[in-house]
Structure formats: structure tokens, C-alpha cells
Protein backbone atom coordinates (compact mmCIF):
# COMPACT_ATOMS: atom_id res chain seq x y z
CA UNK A 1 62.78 132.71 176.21
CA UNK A 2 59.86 134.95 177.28
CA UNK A 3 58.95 135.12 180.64
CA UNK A 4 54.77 135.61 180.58
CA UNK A 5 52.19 135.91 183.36
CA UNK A 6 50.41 133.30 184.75
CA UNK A 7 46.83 134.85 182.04
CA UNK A 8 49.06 134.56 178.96
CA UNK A 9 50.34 131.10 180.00
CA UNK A 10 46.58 129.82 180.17
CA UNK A 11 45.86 131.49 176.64
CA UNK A 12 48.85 129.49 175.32
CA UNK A 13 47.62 126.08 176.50
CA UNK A 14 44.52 126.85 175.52
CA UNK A 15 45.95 127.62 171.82
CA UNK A 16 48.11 124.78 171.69
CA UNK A 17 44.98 122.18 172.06
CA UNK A 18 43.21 124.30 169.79
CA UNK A 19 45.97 124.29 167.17
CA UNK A 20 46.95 120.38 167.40
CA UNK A 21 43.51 119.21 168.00
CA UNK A 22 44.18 117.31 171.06
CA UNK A 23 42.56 117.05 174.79
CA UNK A 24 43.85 119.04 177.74
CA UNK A 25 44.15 115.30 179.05
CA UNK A 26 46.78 114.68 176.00
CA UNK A 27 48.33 117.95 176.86
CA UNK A 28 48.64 117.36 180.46
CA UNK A 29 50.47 114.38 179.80
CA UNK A 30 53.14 115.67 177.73
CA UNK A 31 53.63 117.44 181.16
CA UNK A 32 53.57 114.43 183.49
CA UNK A 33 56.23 113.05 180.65
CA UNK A 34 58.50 115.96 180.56
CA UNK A 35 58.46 116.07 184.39
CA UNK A 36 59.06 112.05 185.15
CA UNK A 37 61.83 111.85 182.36
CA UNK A 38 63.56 114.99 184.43
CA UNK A 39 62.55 113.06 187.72
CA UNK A 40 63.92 109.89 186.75
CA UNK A 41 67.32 111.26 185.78
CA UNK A 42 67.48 112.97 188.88
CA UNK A 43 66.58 109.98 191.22
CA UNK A 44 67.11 106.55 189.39
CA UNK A 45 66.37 104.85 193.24
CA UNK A 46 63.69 102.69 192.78
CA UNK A 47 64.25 102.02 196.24
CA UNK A 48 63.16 105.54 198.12
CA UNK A 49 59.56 105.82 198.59
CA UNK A 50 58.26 108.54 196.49
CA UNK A 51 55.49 110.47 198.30
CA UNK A 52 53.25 112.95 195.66
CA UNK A 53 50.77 115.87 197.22
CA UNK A 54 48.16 116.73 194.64
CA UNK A 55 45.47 119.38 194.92
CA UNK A 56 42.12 119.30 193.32
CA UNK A 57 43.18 121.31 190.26
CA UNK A 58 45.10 120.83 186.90
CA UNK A 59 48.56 120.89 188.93
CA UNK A 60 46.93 117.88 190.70
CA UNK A 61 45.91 116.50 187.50
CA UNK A 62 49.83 116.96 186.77
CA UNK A 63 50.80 115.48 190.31
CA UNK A 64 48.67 112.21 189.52
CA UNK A 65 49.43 111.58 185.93
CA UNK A 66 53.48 111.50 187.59
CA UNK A 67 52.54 109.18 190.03
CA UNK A 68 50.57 106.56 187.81
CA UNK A 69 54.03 107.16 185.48
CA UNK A 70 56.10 106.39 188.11
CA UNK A 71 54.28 103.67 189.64
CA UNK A 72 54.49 101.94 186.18
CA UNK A 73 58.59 102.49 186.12
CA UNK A 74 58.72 100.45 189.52
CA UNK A 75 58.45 103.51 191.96
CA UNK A 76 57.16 102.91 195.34
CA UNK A 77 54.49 105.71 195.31
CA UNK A 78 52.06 107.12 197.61
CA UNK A 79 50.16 109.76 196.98
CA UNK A 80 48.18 112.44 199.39
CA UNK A 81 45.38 114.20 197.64
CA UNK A 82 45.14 117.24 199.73
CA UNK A 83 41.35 118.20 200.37
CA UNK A 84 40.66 122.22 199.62
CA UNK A 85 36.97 121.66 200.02
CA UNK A 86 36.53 122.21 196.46
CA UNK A 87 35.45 119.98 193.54
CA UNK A 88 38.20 118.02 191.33
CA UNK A 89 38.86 119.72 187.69
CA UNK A 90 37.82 117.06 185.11
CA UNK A 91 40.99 116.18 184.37
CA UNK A 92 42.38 116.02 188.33
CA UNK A 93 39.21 113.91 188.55
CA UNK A 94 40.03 111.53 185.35
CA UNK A 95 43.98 110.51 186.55
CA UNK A 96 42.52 110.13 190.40
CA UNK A 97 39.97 107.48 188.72
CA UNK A 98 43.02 106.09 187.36
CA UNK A 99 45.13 106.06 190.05
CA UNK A 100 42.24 104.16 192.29
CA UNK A 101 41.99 101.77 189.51
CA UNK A 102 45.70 100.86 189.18
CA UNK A 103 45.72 100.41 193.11
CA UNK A 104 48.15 102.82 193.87
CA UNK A 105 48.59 103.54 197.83
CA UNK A 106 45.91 106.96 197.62
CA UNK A 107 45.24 108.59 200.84
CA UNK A 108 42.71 112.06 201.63
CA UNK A 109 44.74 114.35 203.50
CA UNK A 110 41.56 116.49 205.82
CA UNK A 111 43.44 116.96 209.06
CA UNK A 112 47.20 116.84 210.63
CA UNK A 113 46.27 113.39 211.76
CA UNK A 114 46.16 112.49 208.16
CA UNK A 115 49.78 113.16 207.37
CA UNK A 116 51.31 111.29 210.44
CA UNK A 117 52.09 108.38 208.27
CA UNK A 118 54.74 110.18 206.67
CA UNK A 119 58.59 109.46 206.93
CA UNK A 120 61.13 110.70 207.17
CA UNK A 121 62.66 109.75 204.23
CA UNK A 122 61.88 109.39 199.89
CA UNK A 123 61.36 111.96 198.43
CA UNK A 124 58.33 114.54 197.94
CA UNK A 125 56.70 115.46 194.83
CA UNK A 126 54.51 118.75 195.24
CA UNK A 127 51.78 119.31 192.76
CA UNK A 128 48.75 121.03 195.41
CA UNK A 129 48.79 124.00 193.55
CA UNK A 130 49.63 125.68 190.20
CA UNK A 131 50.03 129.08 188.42
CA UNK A 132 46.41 130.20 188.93
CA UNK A 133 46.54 130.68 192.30
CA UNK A 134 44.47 133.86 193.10
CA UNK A 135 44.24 134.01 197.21
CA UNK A 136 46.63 133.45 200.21
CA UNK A 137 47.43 129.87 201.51
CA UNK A 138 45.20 129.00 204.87
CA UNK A 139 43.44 126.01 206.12
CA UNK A 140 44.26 122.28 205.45
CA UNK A 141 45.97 123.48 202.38
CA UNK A 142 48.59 125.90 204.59
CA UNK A 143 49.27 122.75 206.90
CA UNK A 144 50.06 120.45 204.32
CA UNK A 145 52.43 123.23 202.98
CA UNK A 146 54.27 123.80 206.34
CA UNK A 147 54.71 120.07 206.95
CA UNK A 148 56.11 119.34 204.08
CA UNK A 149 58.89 122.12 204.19
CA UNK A 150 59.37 121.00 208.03
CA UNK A 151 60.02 117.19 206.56
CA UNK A 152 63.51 117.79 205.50
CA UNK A 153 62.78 115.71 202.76
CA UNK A 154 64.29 116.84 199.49
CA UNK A 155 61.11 118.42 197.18
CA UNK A 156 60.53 118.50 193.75
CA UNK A 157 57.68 120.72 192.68
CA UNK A 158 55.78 120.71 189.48
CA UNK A 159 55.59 123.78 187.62
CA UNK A 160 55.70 126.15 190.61
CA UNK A 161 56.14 125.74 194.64
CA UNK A 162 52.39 125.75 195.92
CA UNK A 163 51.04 128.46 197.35
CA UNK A 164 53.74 130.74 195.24
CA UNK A 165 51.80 134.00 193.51
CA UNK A 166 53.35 134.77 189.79
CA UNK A 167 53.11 138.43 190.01
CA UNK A 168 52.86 139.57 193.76
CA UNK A 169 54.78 138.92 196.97
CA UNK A 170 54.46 135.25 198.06
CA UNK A 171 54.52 134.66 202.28
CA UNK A 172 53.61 131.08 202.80
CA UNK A 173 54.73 128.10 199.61
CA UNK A 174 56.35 124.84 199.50
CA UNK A 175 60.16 125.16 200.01
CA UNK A 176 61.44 123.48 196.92
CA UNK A 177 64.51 121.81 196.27
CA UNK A 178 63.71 121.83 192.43
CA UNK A 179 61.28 123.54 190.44
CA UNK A 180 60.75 121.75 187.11
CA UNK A 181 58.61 124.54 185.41
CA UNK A 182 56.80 123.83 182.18
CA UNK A 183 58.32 125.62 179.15
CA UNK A 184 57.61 129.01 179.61
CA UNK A 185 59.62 130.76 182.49
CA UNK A 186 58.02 132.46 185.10
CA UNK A 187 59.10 135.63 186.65
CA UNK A 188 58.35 134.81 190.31
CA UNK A 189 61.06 132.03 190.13
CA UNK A 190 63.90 134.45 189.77
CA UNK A 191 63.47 136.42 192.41
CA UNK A 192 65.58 137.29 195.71
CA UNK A 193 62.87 136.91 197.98
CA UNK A 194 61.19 133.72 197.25
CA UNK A 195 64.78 132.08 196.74
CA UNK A 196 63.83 129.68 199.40
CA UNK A 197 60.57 129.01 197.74
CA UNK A 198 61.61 127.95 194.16
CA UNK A 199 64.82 126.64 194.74
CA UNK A 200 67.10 125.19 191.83
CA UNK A 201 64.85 126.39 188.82
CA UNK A 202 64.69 123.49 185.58
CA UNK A 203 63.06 124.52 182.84
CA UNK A 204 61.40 121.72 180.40
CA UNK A 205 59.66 121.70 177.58
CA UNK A 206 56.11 120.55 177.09
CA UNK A 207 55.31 120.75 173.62
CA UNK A 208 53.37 124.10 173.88
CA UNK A 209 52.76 125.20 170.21
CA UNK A 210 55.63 127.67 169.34
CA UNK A 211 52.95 129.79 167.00
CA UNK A 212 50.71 130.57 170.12
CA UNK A 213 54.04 131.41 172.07
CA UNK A 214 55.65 134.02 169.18
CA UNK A 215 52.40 135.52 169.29
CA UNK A 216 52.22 136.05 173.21
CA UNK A 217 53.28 139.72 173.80
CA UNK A 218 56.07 140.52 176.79
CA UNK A 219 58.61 142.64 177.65
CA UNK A 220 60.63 139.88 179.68
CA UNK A 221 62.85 137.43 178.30
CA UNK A 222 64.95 134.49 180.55
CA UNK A 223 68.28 135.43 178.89
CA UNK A 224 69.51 131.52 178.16
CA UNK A 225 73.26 131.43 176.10
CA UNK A 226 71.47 130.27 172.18
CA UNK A 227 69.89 134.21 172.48
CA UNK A 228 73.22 135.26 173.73
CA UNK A 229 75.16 134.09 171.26
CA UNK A 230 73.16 135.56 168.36
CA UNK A 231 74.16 139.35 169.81
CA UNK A 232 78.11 138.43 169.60
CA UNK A 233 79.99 140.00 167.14
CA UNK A 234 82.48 138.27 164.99
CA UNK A 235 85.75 139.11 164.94
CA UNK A 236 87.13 140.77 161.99
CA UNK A 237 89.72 139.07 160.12
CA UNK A 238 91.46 142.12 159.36
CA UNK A 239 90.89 144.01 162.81
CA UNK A 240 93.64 145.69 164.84
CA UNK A 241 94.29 147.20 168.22
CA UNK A 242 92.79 150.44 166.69
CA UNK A 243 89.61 148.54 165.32
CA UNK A 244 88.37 147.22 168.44
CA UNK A 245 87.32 149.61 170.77
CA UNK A 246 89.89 151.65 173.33
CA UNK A 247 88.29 152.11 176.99
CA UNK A 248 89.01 154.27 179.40
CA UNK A 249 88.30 153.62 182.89
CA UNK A 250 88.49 155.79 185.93
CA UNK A 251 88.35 155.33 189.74
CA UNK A 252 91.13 154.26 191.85
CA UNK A 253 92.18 155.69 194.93
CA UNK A 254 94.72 155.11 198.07
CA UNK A 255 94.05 151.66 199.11
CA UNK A 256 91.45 150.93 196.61
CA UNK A 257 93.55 150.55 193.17
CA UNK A 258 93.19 146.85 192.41
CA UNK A 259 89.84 148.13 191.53
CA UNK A 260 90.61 149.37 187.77
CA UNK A 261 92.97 146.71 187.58
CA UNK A 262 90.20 143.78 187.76
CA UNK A 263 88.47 146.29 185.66
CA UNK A 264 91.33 146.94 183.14
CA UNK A 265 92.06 143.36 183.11
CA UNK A 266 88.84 142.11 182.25
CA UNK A 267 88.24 144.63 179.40
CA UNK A 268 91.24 143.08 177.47
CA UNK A 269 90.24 139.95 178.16
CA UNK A 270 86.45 141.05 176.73
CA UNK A 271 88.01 142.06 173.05
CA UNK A 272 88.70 145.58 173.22
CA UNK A 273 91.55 146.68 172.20
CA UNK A 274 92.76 149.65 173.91
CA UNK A 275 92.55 150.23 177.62
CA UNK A 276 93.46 153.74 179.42
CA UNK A 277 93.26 153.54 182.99
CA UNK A 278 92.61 157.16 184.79
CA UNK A 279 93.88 156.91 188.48
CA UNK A 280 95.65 158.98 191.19
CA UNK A 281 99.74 158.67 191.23
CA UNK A 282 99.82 156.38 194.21
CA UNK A 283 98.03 153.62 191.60
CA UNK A 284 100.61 154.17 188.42
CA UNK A 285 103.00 151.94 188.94
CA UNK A 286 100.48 149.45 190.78
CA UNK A 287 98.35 149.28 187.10
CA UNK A 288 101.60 149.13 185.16
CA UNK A 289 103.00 146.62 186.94
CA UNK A 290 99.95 144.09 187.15
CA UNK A 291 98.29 145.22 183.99
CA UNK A 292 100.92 145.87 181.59
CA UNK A 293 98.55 146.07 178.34
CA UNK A 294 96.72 149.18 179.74
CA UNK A 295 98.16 152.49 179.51
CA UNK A 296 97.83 154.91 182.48
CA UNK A 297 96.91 158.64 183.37
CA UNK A 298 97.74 160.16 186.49
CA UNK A 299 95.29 162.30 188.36
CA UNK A 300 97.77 165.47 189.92
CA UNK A 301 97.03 164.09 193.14
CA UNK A 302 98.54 161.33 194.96
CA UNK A 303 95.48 159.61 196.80
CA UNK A 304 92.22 160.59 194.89
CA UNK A 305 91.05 161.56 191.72
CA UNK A 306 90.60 165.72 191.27
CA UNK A 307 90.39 165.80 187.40
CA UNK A 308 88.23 163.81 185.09
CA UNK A 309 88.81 164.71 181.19
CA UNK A 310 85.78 164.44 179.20
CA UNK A 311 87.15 165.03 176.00
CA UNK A 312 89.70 162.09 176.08
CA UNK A 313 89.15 160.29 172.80
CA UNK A 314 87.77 156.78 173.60
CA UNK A 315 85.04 154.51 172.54
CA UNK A 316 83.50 154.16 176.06
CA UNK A 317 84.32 155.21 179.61
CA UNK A 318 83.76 153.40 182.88
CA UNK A 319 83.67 155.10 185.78
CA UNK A 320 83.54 154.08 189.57
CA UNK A 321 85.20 151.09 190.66
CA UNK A 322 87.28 151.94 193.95
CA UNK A 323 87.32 156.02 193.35
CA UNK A 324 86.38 156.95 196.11
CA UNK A 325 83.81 159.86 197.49
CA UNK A 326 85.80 162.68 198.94
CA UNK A 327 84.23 166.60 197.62
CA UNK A 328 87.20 167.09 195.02
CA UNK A 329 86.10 163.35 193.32
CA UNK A 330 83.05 164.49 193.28
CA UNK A 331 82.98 167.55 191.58
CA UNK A 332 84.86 166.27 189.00
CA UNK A 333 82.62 163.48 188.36
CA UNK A 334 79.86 166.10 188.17
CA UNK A 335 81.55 168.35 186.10
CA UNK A 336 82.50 165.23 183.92
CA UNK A 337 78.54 164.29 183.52
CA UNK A 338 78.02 167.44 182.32
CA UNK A 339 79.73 167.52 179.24
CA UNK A 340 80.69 163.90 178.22
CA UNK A 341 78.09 162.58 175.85
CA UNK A 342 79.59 158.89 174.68
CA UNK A 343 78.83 155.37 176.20
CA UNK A 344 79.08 155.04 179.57
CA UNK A 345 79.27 152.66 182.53
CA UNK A 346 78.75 154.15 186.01
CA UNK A 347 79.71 151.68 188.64
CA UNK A 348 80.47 151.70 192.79
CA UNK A 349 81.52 155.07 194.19
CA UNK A 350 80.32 156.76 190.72
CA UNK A 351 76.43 155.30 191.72
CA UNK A 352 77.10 156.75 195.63
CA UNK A 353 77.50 160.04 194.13
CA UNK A 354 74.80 159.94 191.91
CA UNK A 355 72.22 158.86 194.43
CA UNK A 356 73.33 162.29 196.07
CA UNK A 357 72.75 164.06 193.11
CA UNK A 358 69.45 162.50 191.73
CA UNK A 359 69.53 165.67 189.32
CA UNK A 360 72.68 164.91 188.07
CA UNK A 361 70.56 161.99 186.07
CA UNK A 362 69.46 164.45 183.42
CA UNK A 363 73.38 165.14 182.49
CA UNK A 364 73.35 161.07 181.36
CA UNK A 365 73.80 160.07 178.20
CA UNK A 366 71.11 157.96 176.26
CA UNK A 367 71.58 154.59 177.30
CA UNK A 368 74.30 155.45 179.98
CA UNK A 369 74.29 151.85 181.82
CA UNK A 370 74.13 151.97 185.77
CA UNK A 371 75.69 148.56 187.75
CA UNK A 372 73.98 148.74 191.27
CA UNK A 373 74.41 145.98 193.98
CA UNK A 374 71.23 145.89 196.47
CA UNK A 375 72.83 148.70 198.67
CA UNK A 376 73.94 150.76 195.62
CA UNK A 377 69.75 150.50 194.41
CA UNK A 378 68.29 151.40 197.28
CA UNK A 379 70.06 154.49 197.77
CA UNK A 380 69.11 155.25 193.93
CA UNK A 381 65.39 154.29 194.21
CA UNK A 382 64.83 154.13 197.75
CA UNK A 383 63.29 150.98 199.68
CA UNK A 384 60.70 148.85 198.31
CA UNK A 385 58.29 146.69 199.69
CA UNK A 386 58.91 143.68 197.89
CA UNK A 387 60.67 142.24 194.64
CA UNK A 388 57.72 143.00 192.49
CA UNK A 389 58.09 146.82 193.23
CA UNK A 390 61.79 146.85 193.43
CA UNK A 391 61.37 145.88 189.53
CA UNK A 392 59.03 148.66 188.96
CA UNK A 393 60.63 150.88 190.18
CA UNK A 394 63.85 150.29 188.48
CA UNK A 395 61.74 150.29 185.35
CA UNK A 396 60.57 153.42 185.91
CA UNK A 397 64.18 155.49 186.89
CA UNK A 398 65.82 153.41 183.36
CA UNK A 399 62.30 154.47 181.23
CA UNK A 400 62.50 158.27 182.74
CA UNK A 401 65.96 158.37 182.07
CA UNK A 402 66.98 156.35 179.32
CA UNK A 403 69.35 153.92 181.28
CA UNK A 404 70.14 150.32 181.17
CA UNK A 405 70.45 149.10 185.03
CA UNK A 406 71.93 146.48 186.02
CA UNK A 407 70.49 144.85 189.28
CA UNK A 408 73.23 142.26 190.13
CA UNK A 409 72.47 139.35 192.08
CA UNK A 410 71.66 135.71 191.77
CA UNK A 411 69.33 135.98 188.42
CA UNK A 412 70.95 139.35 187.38
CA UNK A 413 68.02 141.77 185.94
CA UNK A 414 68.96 143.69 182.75
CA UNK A 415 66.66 146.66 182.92
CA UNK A 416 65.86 148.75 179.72
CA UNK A 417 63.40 151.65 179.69
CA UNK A 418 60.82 149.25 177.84
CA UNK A 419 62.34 145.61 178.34
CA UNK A 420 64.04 143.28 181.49
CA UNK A 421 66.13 140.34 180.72
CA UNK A 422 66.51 137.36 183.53
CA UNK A 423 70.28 136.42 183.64
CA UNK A 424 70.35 132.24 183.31
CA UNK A 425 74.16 131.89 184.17
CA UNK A 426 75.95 132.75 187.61
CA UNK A 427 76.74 130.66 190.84
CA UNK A 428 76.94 132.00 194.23
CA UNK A 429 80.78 131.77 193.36
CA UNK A 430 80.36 135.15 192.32
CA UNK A 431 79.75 136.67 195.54
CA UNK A 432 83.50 137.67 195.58
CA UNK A 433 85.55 140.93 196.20
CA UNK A 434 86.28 142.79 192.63
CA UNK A 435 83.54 140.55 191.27
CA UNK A 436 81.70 144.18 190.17
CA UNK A 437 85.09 145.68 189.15
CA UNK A 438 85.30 142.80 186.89
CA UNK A 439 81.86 143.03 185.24
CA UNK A 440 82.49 146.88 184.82
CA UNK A 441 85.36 146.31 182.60
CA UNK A 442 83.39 143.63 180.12
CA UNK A 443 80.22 145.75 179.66
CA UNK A 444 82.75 148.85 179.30
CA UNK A 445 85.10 146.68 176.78
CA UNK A 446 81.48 145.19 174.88
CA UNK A 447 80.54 149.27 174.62
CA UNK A 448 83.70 150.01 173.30
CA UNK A 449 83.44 147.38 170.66
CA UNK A 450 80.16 148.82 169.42
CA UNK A 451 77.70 147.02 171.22
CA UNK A 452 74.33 148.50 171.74
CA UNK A 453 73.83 149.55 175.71
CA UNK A 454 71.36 146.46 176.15
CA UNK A 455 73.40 143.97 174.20
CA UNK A 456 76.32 145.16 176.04
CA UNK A 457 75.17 144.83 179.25
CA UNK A 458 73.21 141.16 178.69
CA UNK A 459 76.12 139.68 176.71
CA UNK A 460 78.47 140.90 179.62
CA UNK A 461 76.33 139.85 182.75
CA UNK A 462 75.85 136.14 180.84
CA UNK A 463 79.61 136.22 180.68
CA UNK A 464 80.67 136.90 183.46
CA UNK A 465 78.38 134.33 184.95
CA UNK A 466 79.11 131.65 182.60
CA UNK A 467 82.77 131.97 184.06
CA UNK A 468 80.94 130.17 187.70
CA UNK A 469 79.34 127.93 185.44
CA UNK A 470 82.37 126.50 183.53
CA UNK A 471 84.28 126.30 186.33
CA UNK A 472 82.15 124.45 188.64
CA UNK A 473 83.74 120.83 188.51
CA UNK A 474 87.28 122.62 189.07
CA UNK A 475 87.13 126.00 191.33
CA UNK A 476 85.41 125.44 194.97
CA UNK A 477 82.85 128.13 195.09
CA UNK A 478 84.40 129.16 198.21
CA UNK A 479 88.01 129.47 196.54
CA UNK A 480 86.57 131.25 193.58
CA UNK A 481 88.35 134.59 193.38
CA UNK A 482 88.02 137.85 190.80
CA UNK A 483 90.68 136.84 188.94
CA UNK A 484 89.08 133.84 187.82
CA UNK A 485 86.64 135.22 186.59
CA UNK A 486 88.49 137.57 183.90
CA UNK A 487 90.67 133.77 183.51
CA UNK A 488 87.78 132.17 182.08
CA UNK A 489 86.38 135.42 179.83
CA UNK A 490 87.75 133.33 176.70
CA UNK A 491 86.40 129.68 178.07
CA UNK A 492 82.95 131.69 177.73
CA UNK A 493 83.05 133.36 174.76
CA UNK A 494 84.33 129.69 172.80
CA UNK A 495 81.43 128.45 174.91
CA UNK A 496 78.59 130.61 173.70
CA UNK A 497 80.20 130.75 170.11
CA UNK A 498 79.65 126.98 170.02
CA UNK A 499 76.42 126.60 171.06
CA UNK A 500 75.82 129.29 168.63
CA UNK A 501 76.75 127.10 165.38
């Protein structure tokens, strides 16, 4: 799905009622529709009272088409039109009419004194303010806002939070439990920083003519499991070890083994067929004793790697999981970007290094794919002010440098030199020990099995999420481990392949 700016959004509604030949009224109800149905199915309690916000603008409009839908399903609404000292839209002004008319409870919110009639329980609907918000929150507007997210009251918000900017840092917006956002995903959602802002993300769809979206020109894409599954390559009926890609990964060091064996595990378990593990002697018998499948090469030294061989013949290499920074690792890692040339994942200690030696960059291959945690980024492109330049500048190190980076986190971002992908799957489950070890050994395995760099690394990172996802109902989040993770590789894949038919 494309993720578009808030400019290109407005272009694509205004298409759509070109296109069908129907109102923005008519279009702003398939909105209020898509919304209540998701609403509804979310809290059947006819019971709770059901208090809506609207603003003055469309999003208002949106807010009081809801609550005239609801009202009519048996809802005990109420709704608080929030003054901005600015004139209704038509269509805002058309559903308040009809709100008024079908006596629904309809109260002006000017001052604090307005809003002391509400409980403390229902449940909030938040419609004040939409995607074309141009100028920070302040007046009654910012008080509504900050009572509402000191309510406790669970929050629903239509389209966006109010008060949250699309395409610059956000510091004052409703506190959402869910954002239902209409059709077209929005890049501020997925963000780190306003986490607390857009809450569980929904996305539903509104009717928006698909012409006037194909035509819409981005570089962003929410990366949901139909696009996934298109990139997955069938398996040959006639394949063989031999066929399938053989990996080689290398780290490991005293202490820090289990590393490439997460790693090493996982790459099986991704389809390759070979695996070649490249560790010091103290982690030989650890590998062949809990990996079996993988073969092993001992570095001469006991506790660290000294040696890296760059013309070992595999189909991709892996490097960095649990190997450690000491001067002798690191001059053979060095020496080791100097003259290997094939696919390549660089991953833990292998980033430390680099961000040492940002020259060492030029010795990447094309398409070389980094795998930095927040830490690990920073120390590769220094701090950044916000989300919105942490992005840019990660664009600009992959475009410079022909990379594919990988900024893991909730919403994984799968950065190309001219394109970022928006990871769908994942659960804070993930935030595990080896969970990076793990995802290592997929993208390494997909690279090994032919994969382009970008496919490699969004089919991997949708994996290895999915695995939270399946296993939701059955693994507590807490008790979620590594291990099953690389358990549940397969339960993806037959996932994704079935959606896919």
C-alpha cells in the first residue's frame, strides 16, 4: 500500500468525486461507514456512553456523520463540537444541521467549564482535527486535547490523532488507543516517537478510486503480507541442497557463540540450503552440537575471530552477530570488505566497526544490506532531531552508498537508496535477546536463495514479524524467546503463501 502525504491524499479525494460523480457529502460518508462498522465490532455495548469531539473541519464532518450513525444503531451519544473560532466547512456544517435536527445531546465546547460534564467512563471518539493540519495545537483546541488524554478513557480517533502533523515532529495530539485511518496509510503513524499518539494503527478502506491512487507518485509503501507474498519464490520441484543457496556466516566469540547459532538456525529454517558457520575454536563444538545441519570453520584462535576468508565460495555472507570488537577482529573484517564483492549482511559488532570506519563504506558491495538497532544507527548517522530526520538521513547514507538499511523497531523501515517500506507485522514480543541474530540469518538465507537485496530484506523483516503475530493466542509476549521465532519461520511462510493464492 503506498504511504502518501497529507497534499496527495487531498488530490485523491478530490479525484475520486470527480471520477464517480458523487458529493464530498457521499464521500464523507463512505468514511463515517467504514469507521462505525470498525467501531461497532470493536464495542458492541450499547450500554457505554459514547462521547464524540468534532472540530469545525471535514474530520468534524467525519466525527458527526459517526455520531448521527451511531445514534441510529441505539448508541447513547453525546457529542462536543469543539469551537476553533473558525467557520464550519460546508459539509461539518450540513451533518451538525443534522445532528440538531435528530436531537442528539450537542454541546459547544468554548472554555474548561464546558467539558466538566464529562465522565469518567464510555468511550471517546476524536474527530477535532484531520490530515491538513498546518500550525501547532494552542488555545481551546490544546485544552480539549489534554483533557481528553488525561480522561483515561479508551480513544478512538478518526483518520489521525488531532493535533498530529503528517510530515514533521508532532508535540501536543490526542493519545489514541486506535487510529482507524482512511485507506491510504500515513507515514506519521509508524513512527517511534508519536507511538503514544497513534496508538494501535487500523487501516480501512473508504472507497477512494483505485485509478486516482495508481496514479499518485511515492516512494513509500506500508509493506502488508498480499505484496509480500508476490516477492516469494517457489520452490523448485527438482531443487537440492546445492540449488538453494549455501550461507556463510561469521561472528562468534568467547561467551557470545549462541549468536551464529540463532543465526545458523534460522537460515535453514529460511530455505537455504547450505550453512557454513565461521567462528573461533571455543564455539565448534557449541555450533555442532546445537546446530547440527551447519558445517563449521574454525578461526586459529580460541576466543575471537583473526581471519576472515573472502574467497570462500558461498552465495551470501553474514557477518556480525556476537563477533566481537577486539583490533585483530577488526582488521580482518576490514581487510575482508576490501576484497569480497558478493551479497552481504552486516549485522551487530560488524555495524560497531563500521561506524569507526565511515570510509570503510566505499569497500561495500552494491546493495550490501546494513541491520542497525537505534544504538547501532546513531553511531552510523549520528543523532537526529526527530523521526522525520532520522529517515532522511538514513536515506541519504543507503542512496550515497548503495545499501539497503534496516532500521529495526516496532514498524521496521526497509530503506533503499530511492524507496522505504513500513513493516506491517511484529509485536513487542520481539524485543528479545538473539531476536537480531535471528533476522540476520533469514535475510542472509533469502540472499543466498537469489533474492534481490530489497526483496530480501522486506520478505525477511515481514517474516520474522509474522512469527509474533501467529503466535499471539499461544506464546505470552513476555515468554516469547529467539528460538521461537526461527520455530515458527515455516508457520509464516504457509501463512503468506496462502494469502497469496
Amino acid at each position: 500500500m503506498k504511504i502518501l502525504p497529507s497534499d496527495q491524499i487531498r488530490k485523491i479525494d478530490v479525484e475520486t468525486i470527480r471520477k464517480e460523480g458523487i458529493s464530498s457529502l457521499e464521500l464523507m460518508k463512505r468514511a463515517a461507514t467504514a469507521f462505525y462498522n470498525f467501531f461497532v465490532a470493536c464495542c458492541p455495548d450499547k450500554e457505554k456512553e459514547i462521547l464524540i469531539f468534532a472540530g469545525s473541519g471535514n474530520n468534524g464532518g467525519d466525527a458527526l456523520a459517526v455520531a448521527r450513525l451511531l445514534h441510529h444503531s441505539g448508541y447513547r451519544v453525546k457529542v462536543y463540537m469543539v469551537d476553533q473560532g473558525s467557520r464550519y466547512s460546508d459539509d461539518c456544517a450540513h451533518n451538525l444541521r443534522r445532528v440538531k435536527a435528530e436531537h442528539i445531546h450537542c454541546t459547544t465546547v468554548r472554555s474548561n467549564d464546558d467539558l466538566l460534564e464529562v465522565g469518567t467512563s464510555g468511550v471517546i471518539i476524536d474527530g477535532i482535527l484531520g490530515t491538513g493540519l498546518s500550525r501547532e495545537i494552542e488555545g481551546n483546541a490544546a485544552k480539549v486535547i489534554e483533557a481528553i488524554n488525561a480522561s483515561g478513557l479508551p480513544v478512538y480517533s478518526i483518520d489521525v490523532p488531532s493535533g498530529l502533523f503528517l510530515e514533521r515532529k508532532t508535540t501536543l495530539a490526542v493519545k489514541a488507543t486506535v487510529t482507524v485511518t482512511f485507506q491510504i496509510p500515513k507515514l506519521a503513524l509508524f513512527l517511534p516517537e508519536n507511538g503514544d499518539f497513534a496508538g494501535e494503527v487500523r487501516i480501512v478502506d473508504i472507497g477512494l478510486h483505485s485509478e486516482a491512487i495508481a496514479a499518485a507518485q511515492s516512494e513509500m509503501e506500508y509493506a502488508e503480507r498480499e505484496a509480500i507474498a508476490l516477492l516469494l519464490k517457489p520452490l523448485c520441484r527438482f531443487a537440492h541442497k546445492g540449488t538453494q543457496g549455501h550461507v556463510l556466516l561469521v561472528g562468534g566469540s568467547l561467551g557470545k557463540c549462541g549468536s551464529i547459532c540463532l543465526a545458523a538456525k534460522a537460515a535453514l529454517r529460511s530455505g537455504c540450503g547450505l550453512v557454513t558457520a565461521l567462528l573461533p575454536c571455543c564455539g565448534t563444538s557449541v555450533i555442532q552440537s546445537v546446530v547440527p545441519e551447519a558445517m563449521a570453520m574454525e578461526d586459529p584462535c580460541r576466543e575471537y575471530l583473526t581471519e576472515i576468508p573472502y574467497g570462500f565460495h558461498s552465495d551470501a555472507v553474514g557477518i556480525g552477530p556476537g563477533m566481537g570488537q577486539q583490533r585483530e577482529t577488526e582488521e580482518a573484517f576490514g581487510a575482508f570488505l576490501a576484497r569480497y564483492r558478493g551479497p552481504l549482511v552486516i549485522d551487530a559488532d560488524g555495524l560497531n566497526i563500521l561506524s569507526r570506519h565511515p570510509e570503510w563504506l566505499s569497500r561495500l558491495s552494491p546493495g550490501t544490506i546494513l541491520t542497525p538497532h537505534p544504538k547501532e544507527l546513531v553511531r552510523l548517522i549520528g543523532a537526529w532531531r526527530d523521526d522525520f530526520e532520522k529517515i532522511e538521513k538514513t536515506r541519504l547514507l543507503a542512496k550515497r552508498n548503495d545499501l539497503v538499511i534496516v532500521v529495526k523497531g516496532t514498524y521496521s523501515l526497509v530503506v533503499g537508496a530511492n524507496q522505504l517500506h513500513v513493516n506491517s507485522s511484529g509485536t513487542p514480543a520481539l524485543a528479545t535477546a538473539g531476536s537480531g541474530d535471528v533476522l540476520t540469518g533469514m535475510i542472509t538465507s533469502l540472499l543466498a536463495q537469489g533474492y534481490r537485496s530489497l526483496d530480501a530484506a522486506r520478505v525477511g523483516v515481514y517474516l520474522h514479524g509474522l512469527t509474533a503475530d501467529l503466535t499471539r493466542d499461544t506464546i505470552h509476549p513476555l515468554s516469547f524467546m529467539a528460538g521461537d521465532i526461527i520455530e515458527h519461520i515455516g508457520d509464516a511462510y504457509q501463512f503468506v503463501e496462502k494469502r497469496g493464492k
